[in-house]
N, C-alpha and C. Protein backbone atom coordinates (compact mmCIF):
# COMPACT_ATOMS: atom_id res chain seq x y z
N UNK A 1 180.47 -51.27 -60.76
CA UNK A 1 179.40 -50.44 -60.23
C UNK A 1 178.27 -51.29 -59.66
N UNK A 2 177.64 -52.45 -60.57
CA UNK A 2 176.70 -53.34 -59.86
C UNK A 2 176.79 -53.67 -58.43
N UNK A 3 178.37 -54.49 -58.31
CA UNK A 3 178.64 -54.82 -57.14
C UNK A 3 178.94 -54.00 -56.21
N UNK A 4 179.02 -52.43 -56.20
CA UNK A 4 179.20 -51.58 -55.01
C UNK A 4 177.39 -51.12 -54.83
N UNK A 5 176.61 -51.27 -55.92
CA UNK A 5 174.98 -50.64 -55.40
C UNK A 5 174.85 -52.61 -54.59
N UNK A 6 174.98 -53.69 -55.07
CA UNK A 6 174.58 -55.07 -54.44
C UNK A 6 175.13 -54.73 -52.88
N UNK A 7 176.31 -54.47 -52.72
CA UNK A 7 176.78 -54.39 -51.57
C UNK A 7 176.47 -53.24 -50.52
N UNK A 8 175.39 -52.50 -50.96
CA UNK A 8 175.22 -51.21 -50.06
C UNK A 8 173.32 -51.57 -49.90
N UNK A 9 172.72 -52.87 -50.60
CA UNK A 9 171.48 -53.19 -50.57
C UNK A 9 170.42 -52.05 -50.96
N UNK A 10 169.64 -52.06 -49.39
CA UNK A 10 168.48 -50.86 -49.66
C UNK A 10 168.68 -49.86 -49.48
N UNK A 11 169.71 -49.57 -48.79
CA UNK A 11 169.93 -47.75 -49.19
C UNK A 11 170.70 -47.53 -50.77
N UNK A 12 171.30 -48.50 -51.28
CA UNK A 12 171.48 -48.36 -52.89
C UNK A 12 170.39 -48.26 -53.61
N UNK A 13 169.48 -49.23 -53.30
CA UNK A 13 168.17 -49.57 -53.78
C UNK A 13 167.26 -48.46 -53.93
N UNK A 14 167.25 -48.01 -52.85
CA UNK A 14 166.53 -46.19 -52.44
C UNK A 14 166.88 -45.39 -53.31
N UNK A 15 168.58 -45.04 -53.26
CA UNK A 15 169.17 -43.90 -54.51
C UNK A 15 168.78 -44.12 -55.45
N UNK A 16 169.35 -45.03 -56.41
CA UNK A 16 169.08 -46.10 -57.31
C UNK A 16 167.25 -45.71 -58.18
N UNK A 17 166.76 -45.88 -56.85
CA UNK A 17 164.92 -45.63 -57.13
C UNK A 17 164.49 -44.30 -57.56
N UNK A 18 165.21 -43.08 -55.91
CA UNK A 18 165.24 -42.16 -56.81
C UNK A 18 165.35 -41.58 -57.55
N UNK A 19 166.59 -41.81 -58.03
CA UNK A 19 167.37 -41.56 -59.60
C UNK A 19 166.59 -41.67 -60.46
N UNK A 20 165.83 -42.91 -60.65
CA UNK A 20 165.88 -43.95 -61.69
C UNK A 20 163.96 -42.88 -62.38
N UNK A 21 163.55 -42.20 -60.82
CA UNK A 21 162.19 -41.68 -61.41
C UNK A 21 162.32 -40.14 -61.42
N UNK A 22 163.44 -39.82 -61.95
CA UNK A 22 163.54 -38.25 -62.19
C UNK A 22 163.68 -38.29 -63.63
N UNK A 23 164.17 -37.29 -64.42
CA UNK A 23 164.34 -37.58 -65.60
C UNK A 23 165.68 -37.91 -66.00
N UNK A 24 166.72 -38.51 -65.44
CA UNK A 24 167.74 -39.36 -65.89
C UNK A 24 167.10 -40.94 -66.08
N UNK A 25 167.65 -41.26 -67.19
CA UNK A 25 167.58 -42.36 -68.10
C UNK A 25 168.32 -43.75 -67.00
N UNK A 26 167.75 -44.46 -66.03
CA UNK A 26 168.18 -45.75 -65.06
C UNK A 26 166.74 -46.41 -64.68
N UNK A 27 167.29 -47.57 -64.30
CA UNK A 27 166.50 -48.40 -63.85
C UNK A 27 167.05 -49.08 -62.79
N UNK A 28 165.60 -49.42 -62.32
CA UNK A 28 166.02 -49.67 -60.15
C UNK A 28 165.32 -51.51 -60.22
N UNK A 29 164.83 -51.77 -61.37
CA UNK A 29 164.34 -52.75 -61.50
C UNK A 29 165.24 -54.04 -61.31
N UNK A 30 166.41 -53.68 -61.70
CA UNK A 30 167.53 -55.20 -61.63
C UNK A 30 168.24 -55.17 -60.01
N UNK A 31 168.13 -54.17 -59.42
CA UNK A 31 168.41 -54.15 -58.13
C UNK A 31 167.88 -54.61 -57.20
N UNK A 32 166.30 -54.57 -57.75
CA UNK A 32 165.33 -54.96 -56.67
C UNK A 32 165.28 -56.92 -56.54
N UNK A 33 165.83 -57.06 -58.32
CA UNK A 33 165.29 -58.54 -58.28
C UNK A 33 166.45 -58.96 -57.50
N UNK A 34 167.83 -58.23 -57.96
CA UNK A 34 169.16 -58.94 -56.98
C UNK A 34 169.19 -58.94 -55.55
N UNK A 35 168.38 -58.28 -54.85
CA UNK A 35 168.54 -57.87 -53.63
C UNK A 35 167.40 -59.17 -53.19
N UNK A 36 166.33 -59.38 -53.92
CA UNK A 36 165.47 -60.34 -53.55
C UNK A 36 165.59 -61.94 -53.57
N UNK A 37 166.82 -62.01 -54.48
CA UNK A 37 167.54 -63.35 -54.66
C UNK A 37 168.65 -63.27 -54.00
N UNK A 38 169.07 -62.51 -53.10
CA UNK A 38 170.19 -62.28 -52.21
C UNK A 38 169.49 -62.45 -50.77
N UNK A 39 168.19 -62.54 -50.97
CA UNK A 39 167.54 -63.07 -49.42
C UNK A 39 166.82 -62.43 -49.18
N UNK A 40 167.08 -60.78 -49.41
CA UNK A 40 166.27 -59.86 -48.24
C UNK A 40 164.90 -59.93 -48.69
N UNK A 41 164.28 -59.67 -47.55
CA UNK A 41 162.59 -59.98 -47.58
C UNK A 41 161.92 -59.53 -48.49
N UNK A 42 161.42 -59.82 -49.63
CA UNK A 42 160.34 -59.10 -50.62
C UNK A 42 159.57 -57.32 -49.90
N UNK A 43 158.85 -57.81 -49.06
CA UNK A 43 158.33 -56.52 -48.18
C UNK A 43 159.48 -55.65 -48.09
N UNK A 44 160.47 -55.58 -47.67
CA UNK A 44 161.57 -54.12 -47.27
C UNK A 44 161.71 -54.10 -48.56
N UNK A 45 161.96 -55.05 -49.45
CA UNK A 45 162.77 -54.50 -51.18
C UNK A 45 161.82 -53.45 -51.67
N UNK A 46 160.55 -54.15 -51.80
CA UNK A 46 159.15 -53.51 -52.40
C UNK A 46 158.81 -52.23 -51.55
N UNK A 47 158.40 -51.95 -50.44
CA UNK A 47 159.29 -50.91 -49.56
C UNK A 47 159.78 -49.23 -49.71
N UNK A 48 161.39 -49.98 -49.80
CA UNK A 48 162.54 -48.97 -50.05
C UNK A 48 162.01 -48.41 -51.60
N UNK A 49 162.07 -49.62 -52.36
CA UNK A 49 162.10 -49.15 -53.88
C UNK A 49 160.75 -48.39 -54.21
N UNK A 50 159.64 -48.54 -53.75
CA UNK A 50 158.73 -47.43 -53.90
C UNK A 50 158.67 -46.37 -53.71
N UNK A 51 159.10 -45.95 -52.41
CA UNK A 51 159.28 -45.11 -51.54
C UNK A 51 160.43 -44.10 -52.25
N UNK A 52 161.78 -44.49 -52.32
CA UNK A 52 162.70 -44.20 -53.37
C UNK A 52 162.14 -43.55 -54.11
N UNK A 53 161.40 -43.86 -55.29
CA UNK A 53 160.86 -44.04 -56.53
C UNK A 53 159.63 -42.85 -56.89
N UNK A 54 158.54 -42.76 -55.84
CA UNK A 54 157.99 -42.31 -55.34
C UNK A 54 158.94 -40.27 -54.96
N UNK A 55 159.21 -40.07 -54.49
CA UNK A 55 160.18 -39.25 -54.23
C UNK A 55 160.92 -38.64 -55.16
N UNK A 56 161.58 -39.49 -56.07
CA UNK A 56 161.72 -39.37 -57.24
C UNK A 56 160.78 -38.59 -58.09
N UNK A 57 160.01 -39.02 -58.12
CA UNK A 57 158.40 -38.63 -59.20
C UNK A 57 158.01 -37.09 -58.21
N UNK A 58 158.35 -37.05 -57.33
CA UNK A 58 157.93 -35.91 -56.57
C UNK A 58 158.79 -35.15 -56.85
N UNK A 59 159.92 -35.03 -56.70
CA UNK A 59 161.52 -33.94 -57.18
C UNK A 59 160.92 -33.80 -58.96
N UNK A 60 160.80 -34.87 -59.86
CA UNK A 60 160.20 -34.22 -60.90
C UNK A 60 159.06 -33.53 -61.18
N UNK A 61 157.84 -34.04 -60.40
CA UNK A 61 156.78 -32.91 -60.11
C UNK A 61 157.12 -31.60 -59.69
N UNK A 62 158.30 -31.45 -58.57
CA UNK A 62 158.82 -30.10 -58.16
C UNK A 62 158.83 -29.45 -59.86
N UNK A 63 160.37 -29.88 -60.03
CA UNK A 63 160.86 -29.22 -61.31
C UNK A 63 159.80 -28.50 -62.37
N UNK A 64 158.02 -29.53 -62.58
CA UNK A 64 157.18 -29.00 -63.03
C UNK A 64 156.51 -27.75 -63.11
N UNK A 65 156.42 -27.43 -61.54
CA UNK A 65 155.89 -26.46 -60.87
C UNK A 65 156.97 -25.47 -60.85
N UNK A 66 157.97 -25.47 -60.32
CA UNK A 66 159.08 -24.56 -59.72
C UNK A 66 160.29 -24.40 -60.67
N UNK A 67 160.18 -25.55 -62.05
CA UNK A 67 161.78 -24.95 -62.85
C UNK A 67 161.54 -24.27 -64.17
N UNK A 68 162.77 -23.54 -63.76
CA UNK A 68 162.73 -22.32 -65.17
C UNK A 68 162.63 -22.71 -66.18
N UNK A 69 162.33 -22.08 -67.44
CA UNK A 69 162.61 -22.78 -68.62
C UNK A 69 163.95 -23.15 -68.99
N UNK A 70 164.81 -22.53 -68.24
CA UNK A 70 166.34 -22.95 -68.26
C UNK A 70 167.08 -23.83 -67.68
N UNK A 71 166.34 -24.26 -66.49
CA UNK A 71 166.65 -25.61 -65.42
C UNK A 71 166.10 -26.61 -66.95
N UNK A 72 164.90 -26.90 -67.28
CA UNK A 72 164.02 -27.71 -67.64
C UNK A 72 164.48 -27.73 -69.22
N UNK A 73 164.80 -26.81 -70.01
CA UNK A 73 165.58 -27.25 -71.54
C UNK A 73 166.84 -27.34 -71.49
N UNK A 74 167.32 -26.27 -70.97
CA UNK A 74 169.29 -26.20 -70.86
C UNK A 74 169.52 -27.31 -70.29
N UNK A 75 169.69 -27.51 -69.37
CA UNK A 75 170.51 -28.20 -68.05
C UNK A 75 169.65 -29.81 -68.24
N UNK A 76 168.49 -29.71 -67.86
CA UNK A 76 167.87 -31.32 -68.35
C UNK A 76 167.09 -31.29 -69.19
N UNK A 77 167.49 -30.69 -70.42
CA UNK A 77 167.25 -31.17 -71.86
C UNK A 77 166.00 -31.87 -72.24
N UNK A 78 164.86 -31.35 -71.44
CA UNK A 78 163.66 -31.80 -71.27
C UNK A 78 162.85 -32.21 -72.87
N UNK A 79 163.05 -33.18 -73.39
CA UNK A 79 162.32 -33.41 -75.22
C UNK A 79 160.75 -32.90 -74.40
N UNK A 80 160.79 -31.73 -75.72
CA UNK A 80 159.48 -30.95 -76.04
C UNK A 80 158.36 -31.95 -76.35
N UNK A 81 158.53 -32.97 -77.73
CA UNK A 81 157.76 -33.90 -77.86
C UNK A 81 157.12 -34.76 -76.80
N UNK A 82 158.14 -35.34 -75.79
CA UNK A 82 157.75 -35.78 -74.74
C UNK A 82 156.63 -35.46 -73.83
N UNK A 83 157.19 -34.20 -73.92
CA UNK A 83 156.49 -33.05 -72.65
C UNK A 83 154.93 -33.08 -73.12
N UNK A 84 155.10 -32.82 -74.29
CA UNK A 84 153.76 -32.67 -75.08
C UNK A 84 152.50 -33.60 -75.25
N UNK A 85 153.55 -34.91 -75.57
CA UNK A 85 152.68 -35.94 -75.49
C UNK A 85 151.96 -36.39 -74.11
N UNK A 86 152.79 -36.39 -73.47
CA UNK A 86 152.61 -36.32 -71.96
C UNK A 86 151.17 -35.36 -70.98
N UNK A 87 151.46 -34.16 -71.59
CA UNK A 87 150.34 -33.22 -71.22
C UNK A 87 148.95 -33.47 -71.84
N UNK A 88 148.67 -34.32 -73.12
CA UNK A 88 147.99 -34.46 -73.98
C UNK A 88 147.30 -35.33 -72.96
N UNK A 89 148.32 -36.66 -72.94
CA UNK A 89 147.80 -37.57 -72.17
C UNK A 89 146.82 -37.01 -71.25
N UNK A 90 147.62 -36.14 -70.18
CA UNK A 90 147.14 -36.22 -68.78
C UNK A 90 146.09 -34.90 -69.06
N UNK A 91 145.71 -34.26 -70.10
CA UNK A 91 144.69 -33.47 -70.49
C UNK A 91 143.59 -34.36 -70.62
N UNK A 92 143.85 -35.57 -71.71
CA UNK A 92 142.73 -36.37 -72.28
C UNK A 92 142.27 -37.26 -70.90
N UNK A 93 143.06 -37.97 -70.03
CA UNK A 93 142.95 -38.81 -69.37
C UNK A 93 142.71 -38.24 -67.53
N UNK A 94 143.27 -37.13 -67.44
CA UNK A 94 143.06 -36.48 -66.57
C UNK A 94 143.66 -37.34 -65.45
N UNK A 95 144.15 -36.71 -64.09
CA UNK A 95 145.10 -37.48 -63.31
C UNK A 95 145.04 -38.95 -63.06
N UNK A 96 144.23 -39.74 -63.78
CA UNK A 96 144.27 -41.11 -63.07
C UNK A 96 145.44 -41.85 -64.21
N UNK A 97 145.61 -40.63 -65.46
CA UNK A 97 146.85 -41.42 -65.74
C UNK A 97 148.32 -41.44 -65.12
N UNK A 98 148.55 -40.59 -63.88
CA UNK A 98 149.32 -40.68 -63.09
C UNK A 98 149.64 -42.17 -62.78
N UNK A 99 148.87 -42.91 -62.56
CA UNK A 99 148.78 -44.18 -62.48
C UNK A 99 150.08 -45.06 -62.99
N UNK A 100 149.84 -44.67 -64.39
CA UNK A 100 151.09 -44.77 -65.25
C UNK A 100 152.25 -44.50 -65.24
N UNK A 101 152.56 -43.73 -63.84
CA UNK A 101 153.90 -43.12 -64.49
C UNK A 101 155.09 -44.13 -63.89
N UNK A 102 154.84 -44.98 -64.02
CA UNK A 102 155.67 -45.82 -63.89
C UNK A 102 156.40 -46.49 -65.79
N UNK A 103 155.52 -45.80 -66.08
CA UNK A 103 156.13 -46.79 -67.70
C UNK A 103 157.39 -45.96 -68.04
N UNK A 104 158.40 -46.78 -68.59
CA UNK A 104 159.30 -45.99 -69.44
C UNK A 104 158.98 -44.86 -70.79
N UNK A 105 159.82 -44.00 -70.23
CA UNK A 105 160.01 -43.27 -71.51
C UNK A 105 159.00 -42.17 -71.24
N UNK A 106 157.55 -42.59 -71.13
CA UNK A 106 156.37 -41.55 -70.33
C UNK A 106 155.86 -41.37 -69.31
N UNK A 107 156.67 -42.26 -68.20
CA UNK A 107 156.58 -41.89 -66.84
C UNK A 107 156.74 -40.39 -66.26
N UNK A 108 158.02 -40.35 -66.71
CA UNK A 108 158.56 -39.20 -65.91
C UNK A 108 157.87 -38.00 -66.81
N UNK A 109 157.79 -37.79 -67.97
CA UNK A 109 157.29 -36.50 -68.66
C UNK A 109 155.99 -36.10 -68.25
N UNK A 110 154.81 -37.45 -67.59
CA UNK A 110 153.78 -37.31 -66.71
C UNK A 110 153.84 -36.62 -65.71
N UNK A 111 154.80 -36.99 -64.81
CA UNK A 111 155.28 -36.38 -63.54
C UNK A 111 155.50 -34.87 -63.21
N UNK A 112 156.14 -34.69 -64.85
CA UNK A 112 156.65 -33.27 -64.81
C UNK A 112 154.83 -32.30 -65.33
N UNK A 113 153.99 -33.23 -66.42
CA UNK A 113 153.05 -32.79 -66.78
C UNK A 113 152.08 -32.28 -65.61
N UNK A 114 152.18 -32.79 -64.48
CA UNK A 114 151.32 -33.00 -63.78
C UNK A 114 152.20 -31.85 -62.79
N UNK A 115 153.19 -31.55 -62.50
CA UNK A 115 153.65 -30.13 -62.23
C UNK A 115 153.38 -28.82 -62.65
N UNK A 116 153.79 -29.09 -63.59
CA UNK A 116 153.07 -27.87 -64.76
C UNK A 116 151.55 -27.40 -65.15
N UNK A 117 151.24 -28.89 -64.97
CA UNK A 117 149.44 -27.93 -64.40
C UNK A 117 148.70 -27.60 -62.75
N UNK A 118 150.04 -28.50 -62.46
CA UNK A 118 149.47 -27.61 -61.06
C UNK A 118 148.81 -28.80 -60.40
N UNK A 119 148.60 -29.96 -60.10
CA UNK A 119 147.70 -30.91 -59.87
C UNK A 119 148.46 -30.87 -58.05
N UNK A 120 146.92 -31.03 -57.58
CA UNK A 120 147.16 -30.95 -55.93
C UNK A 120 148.39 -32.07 -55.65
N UNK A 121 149.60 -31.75 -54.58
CA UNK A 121 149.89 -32.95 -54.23
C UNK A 121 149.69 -33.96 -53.32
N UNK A 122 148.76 -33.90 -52.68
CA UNK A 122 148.25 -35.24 -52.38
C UNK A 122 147.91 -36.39 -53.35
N UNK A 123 147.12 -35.68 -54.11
CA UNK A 123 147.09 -36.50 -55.53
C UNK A 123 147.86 -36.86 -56.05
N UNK A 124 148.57 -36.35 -56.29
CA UNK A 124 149.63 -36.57 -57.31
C UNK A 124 150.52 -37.60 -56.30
N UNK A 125 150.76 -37.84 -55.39
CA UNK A 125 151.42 -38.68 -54.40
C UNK A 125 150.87 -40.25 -54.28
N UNK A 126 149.34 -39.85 -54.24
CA UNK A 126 148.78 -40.82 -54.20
C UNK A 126 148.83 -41.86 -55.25
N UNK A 127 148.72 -40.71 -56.36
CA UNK A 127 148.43 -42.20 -57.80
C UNK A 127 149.20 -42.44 -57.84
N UNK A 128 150.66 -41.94 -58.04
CA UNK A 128 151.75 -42.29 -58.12
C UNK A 128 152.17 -43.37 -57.58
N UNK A 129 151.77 -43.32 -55.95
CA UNK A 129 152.35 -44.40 -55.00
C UNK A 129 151.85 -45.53 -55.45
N UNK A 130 150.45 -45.28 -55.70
CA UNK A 130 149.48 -46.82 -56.32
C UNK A 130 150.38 -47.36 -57.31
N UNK A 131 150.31 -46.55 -58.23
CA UNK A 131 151.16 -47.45 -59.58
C UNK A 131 152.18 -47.97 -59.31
N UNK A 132 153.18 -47.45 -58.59
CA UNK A 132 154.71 -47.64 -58.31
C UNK A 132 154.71 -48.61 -57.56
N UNK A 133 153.88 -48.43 -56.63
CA UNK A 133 153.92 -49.72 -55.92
C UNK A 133 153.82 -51.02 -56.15
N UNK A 134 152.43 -50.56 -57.24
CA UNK A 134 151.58 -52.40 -58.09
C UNK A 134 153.17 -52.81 -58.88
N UNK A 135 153.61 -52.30 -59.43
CA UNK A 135 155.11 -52.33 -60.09
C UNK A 135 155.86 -53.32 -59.76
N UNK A 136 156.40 -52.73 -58.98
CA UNK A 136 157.51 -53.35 -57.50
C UNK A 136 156.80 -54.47 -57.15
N UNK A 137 155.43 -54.68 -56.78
CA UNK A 137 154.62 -55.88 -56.09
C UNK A 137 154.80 -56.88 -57.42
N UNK A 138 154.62 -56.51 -58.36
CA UNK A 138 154.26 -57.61 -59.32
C UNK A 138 155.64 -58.47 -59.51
N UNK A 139 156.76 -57.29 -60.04
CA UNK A 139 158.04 -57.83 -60.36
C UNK A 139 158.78 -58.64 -59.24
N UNK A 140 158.40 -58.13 -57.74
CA UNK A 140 158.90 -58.88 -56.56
C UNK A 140 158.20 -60.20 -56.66
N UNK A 141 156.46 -60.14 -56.77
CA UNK A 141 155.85 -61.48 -56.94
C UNK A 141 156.70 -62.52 -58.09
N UNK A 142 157.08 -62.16 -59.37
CA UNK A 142 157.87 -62.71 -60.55
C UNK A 142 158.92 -63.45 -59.84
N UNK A 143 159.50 -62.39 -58.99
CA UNK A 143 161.19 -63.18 -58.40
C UNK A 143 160.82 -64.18 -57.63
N UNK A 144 159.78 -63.76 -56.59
CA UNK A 144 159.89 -64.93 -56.12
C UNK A 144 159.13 -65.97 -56.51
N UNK A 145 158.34 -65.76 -57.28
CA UNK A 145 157.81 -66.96 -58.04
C UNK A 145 159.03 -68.11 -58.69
N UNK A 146 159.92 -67.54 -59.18
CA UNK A 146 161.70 -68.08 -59.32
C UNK A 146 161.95 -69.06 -58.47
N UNK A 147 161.96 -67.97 -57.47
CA UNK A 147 163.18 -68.83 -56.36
C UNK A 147 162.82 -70.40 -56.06
């Protein structure tokens, strides 16, 4: 599987991203560093994979706003705890913890938190992009600090 997402680059990289910021359990992080030690330019990796990623966090913001309680427990088994903690957060902290939603585990339950109350999307696009981006910038800066 590695070697068919290595061999398809940034449009793997893209899926991969999206995937990786909905609420299925992946990471786009080992793709980005392989693709960056495989040559391609830091800028397109950092890029695709935001952008991806980004999009991602937006299809789970949808689901916030727009899915049933039956899309959102049945079908993606959404942990209540999660959800909860999540809303707490973004109650106490109010959207600039969007910022965050790049962390594991409480990224995405942000994403969806921030659906569910309704938060404009421009906003919600925006912080998102910030965080996701600083992300990608830092870990791309790491690789190539490597090479």
């Amino acid at each position: 599987m590695e070697n068919i997402l290595l061999d398809h680059g940034l449009p793997a990289l893209f899926l991969l991203s999206l995937l990786a910021a909905t609420l299925l359990p992946l990471g786009s992080e080992w793709l980005l560093v392989a693709l960056i030690l495989q040559g391609i330019p830091s800028t397109q990796v950092i890029t695709v994979a935001t952008l991806g990623n980004v999009l991602g966090a937006f299809i789970t913001y949808g689901i916030g706003i727009w899915g049933s309680g039956f899309f959102m427990k049945r079908l993606l088994r959404v942990d209540k705890r999660q959800t909860a903690r999540a809303i707490a957060l973004y109650q106490r902290y109010g959207a600039i913890s969007l910022l965050f939603a790049w962390l594991p585990i409480i990224g995405d339950p942000l994403c969806l938190a921030a659906g569910i109350l309704r938060l404009q999307p421009l906003l919600f696009l925006f912080l998102v992009f910030i965080g996701k981006l600083g992300r990608y910038t830092v870990i791309a800066m790491l690789t190539d600090m490597q090479i």
